[in-house]
N, C-alpha and C. Protein backbone atom coordinates (compact mmCIF):
# COMPACT_ATOMS: atom_id res chain seq x y z
N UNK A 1 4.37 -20.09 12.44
CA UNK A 1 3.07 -19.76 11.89
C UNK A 1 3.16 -19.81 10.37
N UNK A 2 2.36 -20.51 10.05
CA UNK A 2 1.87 -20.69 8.74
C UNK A 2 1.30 -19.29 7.63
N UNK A 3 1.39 -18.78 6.65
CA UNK A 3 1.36 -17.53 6.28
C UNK A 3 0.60 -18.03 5.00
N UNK A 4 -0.41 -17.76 4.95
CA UNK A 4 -1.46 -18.37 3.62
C UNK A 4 -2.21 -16.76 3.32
N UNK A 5 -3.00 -17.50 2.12
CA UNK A 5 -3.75 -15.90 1.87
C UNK A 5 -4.89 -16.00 2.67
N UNK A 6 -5.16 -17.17 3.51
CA UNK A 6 -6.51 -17.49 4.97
C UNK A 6 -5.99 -16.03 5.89
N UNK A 7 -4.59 -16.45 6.13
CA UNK A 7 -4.33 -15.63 7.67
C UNK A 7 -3.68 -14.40 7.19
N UNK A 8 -3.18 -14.34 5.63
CA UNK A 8 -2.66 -12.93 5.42
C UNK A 8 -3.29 -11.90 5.24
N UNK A 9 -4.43 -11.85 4.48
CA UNK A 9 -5.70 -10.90 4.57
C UNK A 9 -6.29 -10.41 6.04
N UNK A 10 -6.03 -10.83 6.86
CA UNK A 10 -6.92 -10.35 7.80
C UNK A 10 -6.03 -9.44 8.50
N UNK A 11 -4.41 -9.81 8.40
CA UNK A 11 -3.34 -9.41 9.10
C UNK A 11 -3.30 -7.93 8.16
N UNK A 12 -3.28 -7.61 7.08
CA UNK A 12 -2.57 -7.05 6.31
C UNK A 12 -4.09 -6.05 6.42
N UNK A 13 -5.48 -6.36 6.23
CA UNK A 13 -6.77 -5.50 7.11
C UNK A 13 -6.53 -4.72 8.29
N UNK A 14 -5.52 -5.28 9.53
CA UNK A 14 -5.74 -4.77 10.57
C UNK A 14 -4.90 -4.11 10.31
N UNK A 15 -3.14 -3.77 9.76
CA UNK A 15 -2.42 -3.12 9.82
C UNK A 15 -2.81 -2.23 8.82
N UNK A 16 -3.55 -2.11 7.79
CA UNK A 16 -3.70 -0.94 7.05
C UNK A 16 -4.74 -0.19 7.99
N UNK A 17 -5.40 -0.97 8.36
CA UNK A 17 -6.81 -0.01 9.39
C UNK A 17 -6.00 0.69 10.52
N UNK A 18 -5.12 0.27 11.21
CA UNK A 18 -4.29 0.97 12.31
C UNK A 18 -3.41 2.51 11.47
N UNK A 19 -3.35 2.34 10.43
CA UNK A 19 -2.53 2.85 9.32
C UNK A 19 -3.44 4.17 9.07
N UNK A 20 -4.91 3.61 8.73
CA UNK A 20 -5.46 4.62 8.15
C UNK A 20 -5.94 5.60 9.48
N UNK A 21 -6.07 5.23 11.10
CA UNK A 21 -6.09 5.81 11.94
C UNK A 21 -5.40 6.75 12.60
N UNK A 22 -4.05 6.27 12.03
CA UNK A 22 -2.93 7.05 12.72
C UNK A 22 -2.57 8.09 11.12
N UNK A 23 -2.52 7.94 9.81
CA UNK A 23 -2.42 8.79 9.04
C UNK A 23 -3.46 8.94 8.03
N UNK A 24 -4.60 9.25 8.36
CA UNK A 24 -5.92 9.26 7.64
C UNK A 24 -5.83 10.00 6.25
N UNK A 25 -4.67 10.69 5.88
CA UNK A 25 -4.31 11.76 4.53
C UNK A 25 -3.89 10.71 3.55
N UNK A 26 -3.61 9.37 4.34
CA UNK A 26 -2.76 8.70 3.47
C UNK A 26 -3.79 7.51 2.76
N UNK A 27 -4.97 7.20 3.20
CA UNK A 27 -6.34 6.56 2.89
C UNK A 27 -5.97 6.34 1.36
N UNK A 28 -5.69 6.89 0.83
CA UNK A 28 -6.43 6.74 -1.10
C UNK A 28 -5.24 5.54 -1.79
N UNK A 29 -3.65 6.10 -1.23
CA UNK A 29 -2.58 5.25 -1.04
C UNK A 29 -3.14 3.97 -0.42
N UNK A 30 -2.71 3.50 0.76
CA UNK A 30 -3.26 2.85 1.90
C UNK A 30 -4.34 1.84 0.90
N UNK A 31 -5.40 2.65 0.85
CA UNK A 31 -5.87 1.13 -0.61
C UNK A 31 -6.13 0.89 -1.49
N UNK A 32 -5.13 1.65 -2.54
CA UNK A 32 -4.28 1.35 -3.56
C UNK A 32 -3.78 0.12 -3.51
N UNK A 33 -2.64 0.38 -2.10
CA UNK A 33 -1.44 -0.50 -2.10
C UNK A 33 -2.33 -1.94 -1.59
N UNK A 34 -2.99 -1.87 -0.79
CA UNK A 34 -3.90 -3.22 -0.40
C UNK A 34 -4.41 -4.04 -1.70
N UNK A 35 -5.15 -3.12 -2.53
CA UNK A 35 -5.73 -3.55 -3.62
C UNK A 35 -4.94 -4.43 -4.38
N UNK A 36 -3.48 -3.77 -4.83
CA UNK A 36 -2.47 -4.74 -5.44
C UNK A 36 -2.15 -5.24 -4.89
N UNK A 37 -1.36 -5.43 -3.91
CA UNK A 37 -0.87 -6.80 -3.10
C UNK A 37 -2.01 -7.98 -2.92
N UNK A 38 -3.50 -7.68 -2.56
CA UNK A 38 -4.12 -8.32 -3.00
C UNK A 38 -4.34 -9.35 -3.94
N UNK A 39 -4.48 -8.37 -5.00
CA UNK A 39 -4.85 -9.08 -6.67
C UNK A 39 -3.81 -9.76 -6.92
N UNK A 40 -2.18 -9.10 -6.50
CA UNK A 40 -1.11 -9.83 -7.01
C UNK A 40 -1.30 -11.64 -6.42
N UNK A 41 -1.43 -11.56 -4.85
CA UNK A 41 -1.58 -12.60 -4.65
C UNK A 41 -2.43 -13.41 -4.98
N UNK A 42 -3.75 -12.98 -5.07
CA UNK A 42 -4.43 -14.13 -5.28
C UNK A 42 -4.45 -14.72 -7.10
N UNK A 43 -3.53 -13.63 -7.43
CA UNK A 43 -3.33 -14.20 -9.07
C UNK A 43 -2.10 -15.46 -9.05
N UNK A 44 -1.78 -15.09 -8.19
CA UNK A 44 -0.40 -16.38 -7.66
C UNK A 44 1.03 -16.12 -7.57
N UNK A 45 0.87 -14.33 -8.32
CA UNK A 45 2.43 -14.24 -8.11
C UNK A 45 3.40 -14.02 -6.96
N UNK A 46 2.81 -14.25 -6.01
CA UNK A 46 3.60 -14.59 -4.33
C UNK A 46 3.03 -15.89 -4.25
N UNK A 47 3.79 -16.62 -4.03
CA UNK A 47 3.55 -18.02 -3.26
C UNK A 47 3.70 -18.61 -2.38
């Protein structure tokens, strides 16, 4: 499987959402950390 920012976003959505279900205290973290991994990527510094 091919790993692009198409199919990584949606993957990296469902596991924080399973995340925020099972430790809901941890929400503010949780998307923080989404937010940067985000931005990092789509600025290009993962390739």
């Amino acid at each position: 499987m091919n790993l692009s920012l198409t199919t990584l976003s949606p993957v990296t959505a469902l596991i924080f959402g399973v995340l925020i279900l099972l430790f809901p205290r941890f929400l503010n973290y949780l998307i923080a950390g989404y937010l940067i991994i985000t931005a990092l990527i789509g600025l290009g510094v993962f390739n």
